[in-house]
Structures are given as C-alpha cells and as structure tokens.
PDB file of N, CA and C in Angstrom:
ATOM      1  N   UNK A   1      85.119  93.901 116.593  1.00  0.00           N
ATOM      2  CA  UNK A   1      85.411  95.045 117.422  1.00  0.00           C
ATOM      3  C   UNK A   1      86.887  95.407 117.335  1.00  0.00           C
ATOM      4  N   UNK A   2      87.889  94.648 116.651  1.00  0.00           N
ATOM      5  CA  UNK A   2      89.187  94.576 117.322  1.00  0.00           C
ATOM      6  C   UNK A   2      89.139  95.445 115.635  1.00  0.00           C
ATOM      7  N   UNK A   3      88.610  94.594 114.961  1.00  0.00           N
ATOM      8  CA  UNK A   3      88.959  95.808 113.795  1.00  0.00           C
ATOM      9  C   UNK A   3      88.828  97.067 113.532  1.00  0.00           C
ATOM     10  N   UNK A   4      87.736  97.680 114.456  1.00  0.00           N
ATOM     11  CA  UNK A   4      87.061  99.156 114.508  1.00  0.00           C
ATOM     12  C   UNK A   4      88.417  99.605 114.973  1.00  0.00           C
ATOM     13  N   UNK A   5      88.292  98.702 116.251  1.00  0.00           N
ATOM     14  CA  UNK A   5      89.549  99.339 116.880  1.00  0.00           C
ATOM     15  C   UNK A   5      91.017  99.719 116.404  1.00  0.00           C
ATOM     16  N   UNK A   6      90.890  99.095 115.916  1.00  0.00           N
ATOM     17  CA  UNK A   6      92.762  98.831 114.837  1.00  0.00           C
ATOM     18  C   UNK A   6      92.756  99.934 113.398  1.00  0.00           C
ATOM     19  N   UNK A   7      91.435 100.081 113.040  1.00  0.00           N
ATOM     20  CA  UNK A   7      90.776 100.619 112.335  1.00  0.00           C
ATOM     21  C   UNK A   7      91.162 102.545 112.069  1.00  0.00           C
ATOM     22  N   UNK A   8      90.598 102.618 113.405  1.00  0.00           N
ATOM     23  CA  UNK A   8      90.817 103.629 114.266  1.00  0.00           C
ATOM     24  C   UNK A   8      92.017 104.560 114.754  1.00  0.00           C
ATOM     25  N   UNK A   9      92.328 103.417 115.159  1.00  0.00           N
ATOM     26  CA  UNK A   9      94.126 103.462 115.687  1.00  0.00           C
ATOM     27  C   UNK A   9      94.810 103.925 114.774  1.00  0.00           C
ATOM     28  N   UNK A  10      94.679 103.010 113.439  1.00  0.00           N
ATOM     29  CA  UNK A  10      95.156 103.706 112.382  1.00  0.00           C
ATOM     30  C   UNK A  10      95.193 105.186 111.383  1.00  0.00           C
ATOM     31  N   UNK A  11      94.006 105.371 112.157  1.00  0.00           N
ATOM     32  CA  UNK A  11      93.552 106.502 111.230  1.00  0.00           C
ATOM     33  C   UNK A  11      94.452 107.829 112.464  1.00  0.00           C
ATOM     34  N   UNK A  12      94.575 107.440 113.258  1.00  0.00           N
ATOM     35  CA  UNK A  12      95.103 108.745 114.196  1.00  0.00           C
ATOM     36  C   UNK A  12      96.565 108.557 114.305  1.00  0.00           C
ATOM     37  N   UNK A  13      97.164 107.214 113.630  1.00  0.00           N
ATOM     38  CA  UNK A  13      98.654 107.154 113.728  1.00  0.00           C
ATOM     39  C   UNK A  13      98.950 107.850 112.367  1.00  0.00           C
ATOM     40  N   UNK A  14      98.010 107.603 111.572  1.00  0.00           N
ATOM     41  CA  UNK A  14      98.186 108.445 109.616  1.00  0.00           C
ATOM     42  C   UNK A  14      98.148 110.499 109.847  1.00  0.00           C
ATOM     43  N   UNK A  15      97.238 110.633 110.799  1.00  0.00           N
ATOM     44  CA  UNK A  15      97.016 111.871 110.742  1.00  0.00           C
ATOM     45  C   UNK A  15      98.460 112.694 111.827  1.00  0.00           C
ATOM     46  N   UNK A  16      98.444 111.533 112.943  1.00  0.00           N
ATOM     47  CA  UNK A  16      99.620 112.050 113.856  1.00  0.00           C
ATOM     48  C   UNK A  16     101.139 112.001 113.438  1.00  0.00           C
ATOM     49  N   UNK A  17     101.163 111.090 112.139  1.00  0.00           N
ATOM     50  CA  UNK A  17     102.752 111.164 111.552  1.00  0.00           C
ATOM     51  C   UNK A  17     102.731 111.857 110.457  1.00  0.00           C
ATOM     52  N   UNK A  18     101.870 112.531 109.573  1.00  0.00           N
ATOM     53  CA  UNK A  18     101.752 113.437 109.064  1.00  0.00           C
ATOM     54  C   UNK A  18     101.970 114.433 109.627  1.00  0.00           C
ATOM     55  N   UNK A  19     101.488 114.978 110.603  1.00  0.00           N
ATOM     56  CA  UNK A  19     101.550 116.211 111.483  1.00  0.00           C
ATOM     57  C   UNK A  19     102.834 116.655 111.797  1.00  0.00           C
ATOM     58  N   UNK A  20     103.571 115.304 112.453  1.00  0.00           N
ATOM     59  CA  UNK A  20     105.024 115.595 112.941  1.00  0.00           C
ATOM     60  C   UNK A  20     106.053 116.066 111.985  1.00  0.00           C
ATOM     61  N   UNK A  21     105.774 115.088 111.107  1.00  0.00           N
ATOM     62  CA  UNK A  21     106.168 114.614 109.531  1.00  0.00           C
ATOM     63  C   UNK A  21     106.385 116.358 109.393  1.00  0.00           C
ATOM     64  N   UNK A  22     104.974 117.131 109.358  1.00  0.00           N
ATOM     65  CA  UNK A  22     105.253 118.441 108.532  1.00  0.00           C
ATOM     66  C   UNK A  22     105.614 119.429 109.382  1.00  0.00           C
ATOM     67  N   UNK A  23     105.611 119.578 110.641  1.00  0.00           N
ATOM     68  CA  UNK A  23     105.906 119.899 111.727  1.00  0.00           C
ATOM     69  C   UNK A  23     107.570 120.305 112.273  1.00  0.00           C
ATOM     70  N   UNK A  24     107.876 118.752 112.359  1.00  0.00           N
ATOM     71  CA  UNK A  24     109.685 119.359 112.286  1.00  0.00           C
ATOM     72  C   UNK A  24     110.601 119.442 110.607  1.00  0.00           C
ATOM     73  N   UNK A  25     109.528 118.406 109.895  1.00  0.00           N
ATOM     74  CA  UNK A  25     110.594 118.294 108.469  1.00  0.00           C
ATOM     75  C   UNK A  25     110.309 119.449 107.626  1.00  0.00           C
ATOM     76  N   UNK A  26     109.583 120.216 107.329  1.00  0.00           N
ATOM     77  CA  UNK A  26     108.958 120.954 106.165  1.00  0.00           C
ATOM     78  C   UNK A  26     109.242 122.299 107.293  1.00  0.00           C
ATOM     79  N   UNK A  27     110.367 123.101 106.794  1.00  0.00           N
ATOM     80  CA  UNK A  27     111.170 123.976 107.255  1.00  0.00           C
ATOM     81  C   UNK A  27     110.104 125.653 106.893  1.00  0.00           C
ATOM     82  N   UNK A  28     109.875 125.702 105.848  1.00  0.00           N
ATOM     83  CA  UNK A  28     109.214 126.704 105.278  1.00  0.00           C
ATOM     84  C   UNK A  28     108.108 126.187 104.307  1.00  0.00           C
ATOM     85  N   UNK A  29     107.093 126.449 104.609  1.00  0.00           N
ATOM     86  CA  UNK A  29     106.256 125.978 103.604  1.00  0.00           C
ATOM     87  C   UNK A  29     105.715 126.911 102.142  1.00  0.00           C
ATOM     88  N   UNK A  30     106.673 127.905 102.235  1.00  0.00           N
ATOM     89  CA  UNK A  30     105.947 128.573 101.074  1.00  0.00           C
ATOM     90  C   UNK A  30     107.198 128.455  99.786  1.00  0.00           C
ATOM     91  N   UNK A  31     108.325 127.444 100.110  1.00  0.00           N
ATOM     92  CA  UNK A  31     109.265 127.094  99.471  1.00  0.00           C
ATOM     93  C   UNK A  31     109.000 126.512  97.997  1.00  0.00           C
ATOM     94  N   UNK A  32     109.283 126.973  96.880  1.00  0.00           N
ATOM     95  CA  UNK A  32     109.171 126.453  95.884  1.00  0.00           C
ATOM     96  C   UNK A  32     109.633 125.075  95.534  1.00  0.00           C
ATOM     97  N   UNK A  33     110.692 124.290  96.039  1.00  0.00           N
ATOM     98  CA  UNK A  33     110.727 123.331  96.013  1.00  0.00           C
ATOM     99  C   UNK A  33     109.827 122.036  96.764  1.00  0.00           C
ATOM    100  N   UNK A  34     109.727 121.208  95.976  1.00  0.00           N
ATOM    101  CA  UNK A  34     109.109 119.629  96.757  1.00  0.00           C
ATOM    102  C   UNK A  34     109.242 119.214  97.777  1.00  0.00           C
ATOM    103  N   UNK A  35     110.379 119.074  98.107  1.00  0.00           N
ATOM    104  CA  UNK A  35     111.797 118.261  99.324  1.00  0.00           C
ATOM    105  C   UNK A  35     111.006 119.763 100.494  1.00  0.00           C
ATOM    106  N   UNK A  36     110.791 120.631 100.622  1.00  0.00           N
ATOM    107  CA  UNK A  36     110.658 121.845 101.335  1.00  0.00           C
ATOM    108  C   UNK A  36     109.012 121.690 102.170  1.00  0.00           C
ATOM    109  N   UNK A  37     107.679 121.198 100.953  1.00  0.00           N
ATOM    110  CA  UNK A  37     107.057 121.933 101.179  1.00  0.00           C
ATOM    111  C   UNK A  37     106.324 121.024 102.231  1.00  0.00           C
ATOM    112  N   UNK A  38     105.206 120.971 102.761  1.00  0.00           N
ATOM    113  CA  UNK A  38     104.434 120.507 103.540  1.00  0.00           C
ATOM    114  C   UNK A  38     103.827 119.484 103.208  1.00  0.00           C
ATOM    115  N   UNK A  39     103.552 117.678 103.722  1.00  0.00           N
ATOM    116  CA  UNK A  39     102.819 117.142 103.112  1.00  0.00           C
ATOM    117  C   UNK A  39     101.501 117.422 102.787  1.00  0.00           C
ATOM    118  N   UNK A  40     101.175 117.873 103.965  1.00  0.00           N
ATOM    119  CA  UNK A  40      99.787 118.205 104.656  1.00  0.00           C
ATOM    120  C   UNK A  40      99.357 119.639 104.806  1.00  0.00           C
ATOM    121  N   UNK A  41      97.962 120.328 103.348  1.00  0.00           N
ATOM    122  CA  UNK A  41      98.182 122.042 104.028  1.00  0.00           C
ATOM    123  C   UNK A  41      97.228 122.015 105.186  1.00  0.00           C
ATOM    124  N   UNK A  42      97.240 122.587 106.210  1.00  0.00           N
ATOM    125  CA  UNK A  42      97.094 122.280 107.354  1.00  0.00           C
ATOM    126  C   UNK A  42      95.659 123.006 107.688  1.00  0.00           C
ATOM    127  N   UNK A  43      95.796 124.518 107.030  1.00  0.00           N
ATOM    128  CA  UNK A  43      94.787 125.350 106.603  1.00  0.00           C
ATOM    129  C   UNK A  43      93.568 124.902 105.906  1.00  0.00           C
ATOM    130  N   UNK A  44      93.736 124.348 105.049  1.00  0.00           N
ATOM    131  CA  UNK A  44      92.941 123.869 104.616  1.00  0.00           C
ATOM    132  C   UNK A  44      92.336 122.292 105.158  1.00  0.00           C
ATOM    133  N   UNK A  45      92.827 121.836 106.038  1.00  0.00           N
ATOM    134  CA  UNK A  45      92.299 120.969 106.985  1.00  0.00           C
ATOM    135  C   UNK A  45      91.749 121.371 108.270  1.00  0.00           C
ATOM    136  N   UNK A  46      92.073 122.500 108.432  1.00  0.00           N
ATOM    137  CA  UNK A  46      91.037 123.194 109.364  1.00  0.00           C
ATOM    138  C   UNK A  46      89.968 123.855 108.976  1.00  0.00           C
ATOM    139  N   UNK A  47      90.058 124.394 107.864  1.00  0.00           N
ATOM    140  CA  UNK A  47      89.441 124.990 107.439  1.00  0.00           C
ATOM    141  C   UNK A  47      87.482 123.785 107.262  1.00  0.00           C
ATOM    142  N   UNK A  48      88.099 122.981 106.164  1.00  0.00           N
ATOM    143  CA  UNK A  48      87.000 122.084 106.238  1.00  0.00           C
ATOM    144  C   UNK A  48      86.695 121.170 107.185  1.00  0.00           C
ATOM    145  N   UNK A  49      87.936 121.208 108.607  1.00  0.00           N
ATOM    146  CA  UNK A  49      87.356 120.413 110.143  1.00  0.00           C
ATOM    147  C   UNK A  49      86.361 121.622 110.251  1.00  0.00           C
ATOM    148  N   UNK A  50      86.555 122.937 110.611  1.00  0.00           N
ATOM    149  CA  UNK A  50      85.701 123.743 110.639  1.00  0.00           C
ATOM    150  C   UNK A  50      83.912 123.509 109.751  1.00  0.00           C
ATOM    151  N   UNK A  51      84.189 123.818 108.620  1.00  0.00           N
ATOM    152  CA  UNK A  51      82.697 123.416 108.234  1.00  0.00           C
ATOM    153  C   UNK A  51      81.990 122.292 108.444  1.00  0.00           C
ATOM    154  N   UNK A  52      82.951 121.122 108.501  1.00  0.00           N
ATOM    155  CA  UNK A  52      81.552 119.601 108.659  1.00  0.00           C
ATOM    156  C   UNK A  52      81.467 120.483 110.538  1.00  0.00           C
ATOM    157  N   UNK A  53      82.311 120.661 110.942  1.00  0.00           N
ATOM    158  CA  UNK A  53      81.243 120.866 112.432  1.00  0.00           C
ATOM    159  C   UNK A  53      80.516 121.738 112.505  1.00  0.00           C
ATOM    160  N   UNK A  54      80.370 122.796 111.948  1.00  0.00           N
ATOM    161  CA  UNK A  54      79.409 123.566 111.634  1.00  0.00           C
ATOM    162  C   UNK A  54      77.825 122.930 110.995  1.00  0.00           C
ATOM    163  N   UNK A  55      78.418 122.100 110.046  1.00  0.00           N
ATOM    164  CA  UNK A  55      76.979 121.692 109.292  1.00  0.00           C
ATOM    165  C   UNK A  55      76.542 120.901 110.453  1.00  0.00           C
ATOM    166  N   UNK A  56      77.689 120.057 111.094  1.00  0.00           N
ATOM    167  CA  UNK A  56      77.167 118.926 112.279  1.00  0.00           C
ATOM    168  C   UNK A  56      75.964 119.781 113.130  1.00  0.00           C
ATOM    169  N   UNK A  57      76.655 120.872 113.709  1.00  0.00           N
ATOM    170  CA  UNK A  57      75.654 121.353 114.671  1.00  0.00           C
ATOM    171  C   UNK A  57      74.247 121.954 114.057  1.00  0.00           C
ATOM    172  N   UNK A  58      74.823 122.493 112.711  1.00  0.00           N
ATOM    173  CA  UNK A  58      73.370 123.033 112.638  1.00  0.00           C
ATOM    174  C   UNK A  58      72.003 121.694 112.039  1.00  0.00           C
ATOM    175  N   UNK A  59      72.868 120.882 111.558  1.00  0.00           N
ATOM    176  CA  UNK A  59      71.495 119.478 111.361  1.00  0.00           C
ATOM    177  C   UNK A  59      71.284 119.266 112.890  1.00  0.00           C
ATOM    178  N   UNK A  60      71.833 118.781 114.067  1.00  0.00           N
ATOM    179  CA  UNK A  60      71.822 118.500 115.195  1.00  0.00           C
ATOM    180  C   UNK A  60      70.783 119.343 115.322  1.00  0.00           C
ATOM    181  N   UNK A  61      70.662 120.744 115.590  1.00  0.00           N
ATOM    182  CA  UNK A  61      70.158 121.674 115.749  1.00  0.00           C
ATOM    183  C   UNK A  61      68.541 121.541 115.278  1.00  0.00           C
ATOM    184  N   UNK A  62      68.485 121.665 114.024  1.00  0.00           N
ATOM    185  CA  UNK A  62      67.420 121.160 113.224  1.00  0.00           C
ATOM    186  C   UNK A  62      66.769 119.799 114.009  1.00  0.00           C
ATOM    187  N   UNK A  63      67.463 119.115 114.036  1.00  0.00           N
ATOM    188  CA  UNK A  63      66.625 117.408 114.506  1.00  0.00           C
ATOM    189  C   UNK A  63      66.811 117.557 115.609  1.00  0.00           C
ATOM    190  N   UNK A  64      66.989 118.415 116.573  1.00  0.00           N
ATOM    191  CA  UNK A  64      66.591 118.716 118.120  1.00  0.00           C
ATOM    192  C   UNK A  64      65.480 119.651 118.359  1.00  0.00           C
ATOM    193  N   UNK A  65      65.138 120.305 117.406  1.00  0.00           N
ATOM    194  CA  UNK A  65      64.197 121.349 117.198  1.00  0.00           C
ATOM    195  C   UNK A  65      62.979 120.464 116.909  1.00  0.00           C
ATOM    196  N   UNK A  66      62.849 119.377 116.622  1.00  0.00           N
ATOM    197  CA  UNK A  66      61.701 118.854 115.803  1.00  0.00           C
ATOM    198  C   UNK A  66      61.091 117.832 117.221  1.00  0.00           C
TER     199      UNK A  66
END
C-alpha cells in the first residue's frame, strides 16, 4: 500500500514541478530558442485529458446502459 501510495505521490510531484517549472521559467513559449520554450505543451495535455474523459464517459455510459 505504501508503494501505491509513494507511487502516486510521485506522479503528482512530476506533473506539479513541471507545471511550475513552465509556468514561471518558460517566459514565452513561442520562442525559437530551447533555454525559452516550455517543457510541457500544455495544450496538448489538455487537449488529450479532454478525450480519455470523454471516451471514459461514453464506455461508462454504454456499461450503464446495459
């Protein structure tokens, strides 16, 4: 259990120091340089948080229907 947990933990300290990470350091992101740009495109992580919950609900949907 302690590993799920730690597991876990980890996965939201990777996504939450990324965030900050691109947040205050990455000044402009449409900067041609490296040192500038964003680790993380952010858009496109919403974008596909967006679809798995979409597919989520509509299987949910489906296997609540049945």
């Amino acid at each position: 259990m302690r590993v799920l947990f730690g597991i876990i933990v980890g996965i939201f300290l990777t996504i939450g120091g990324a965030y900050l990470y691109d947040s205050i350091g990455a000044a402009d992101p449409t900067a041609p340089t490296a040192a500038n740009r964003p680790m993380v495109n952010w858009q496109v992580v919403d974008r596909n948080w967006q679809r798995l919950t979409n597919r989520m609900r509509r299987e949910w949907d489906k296997l609540a229907a049945k």
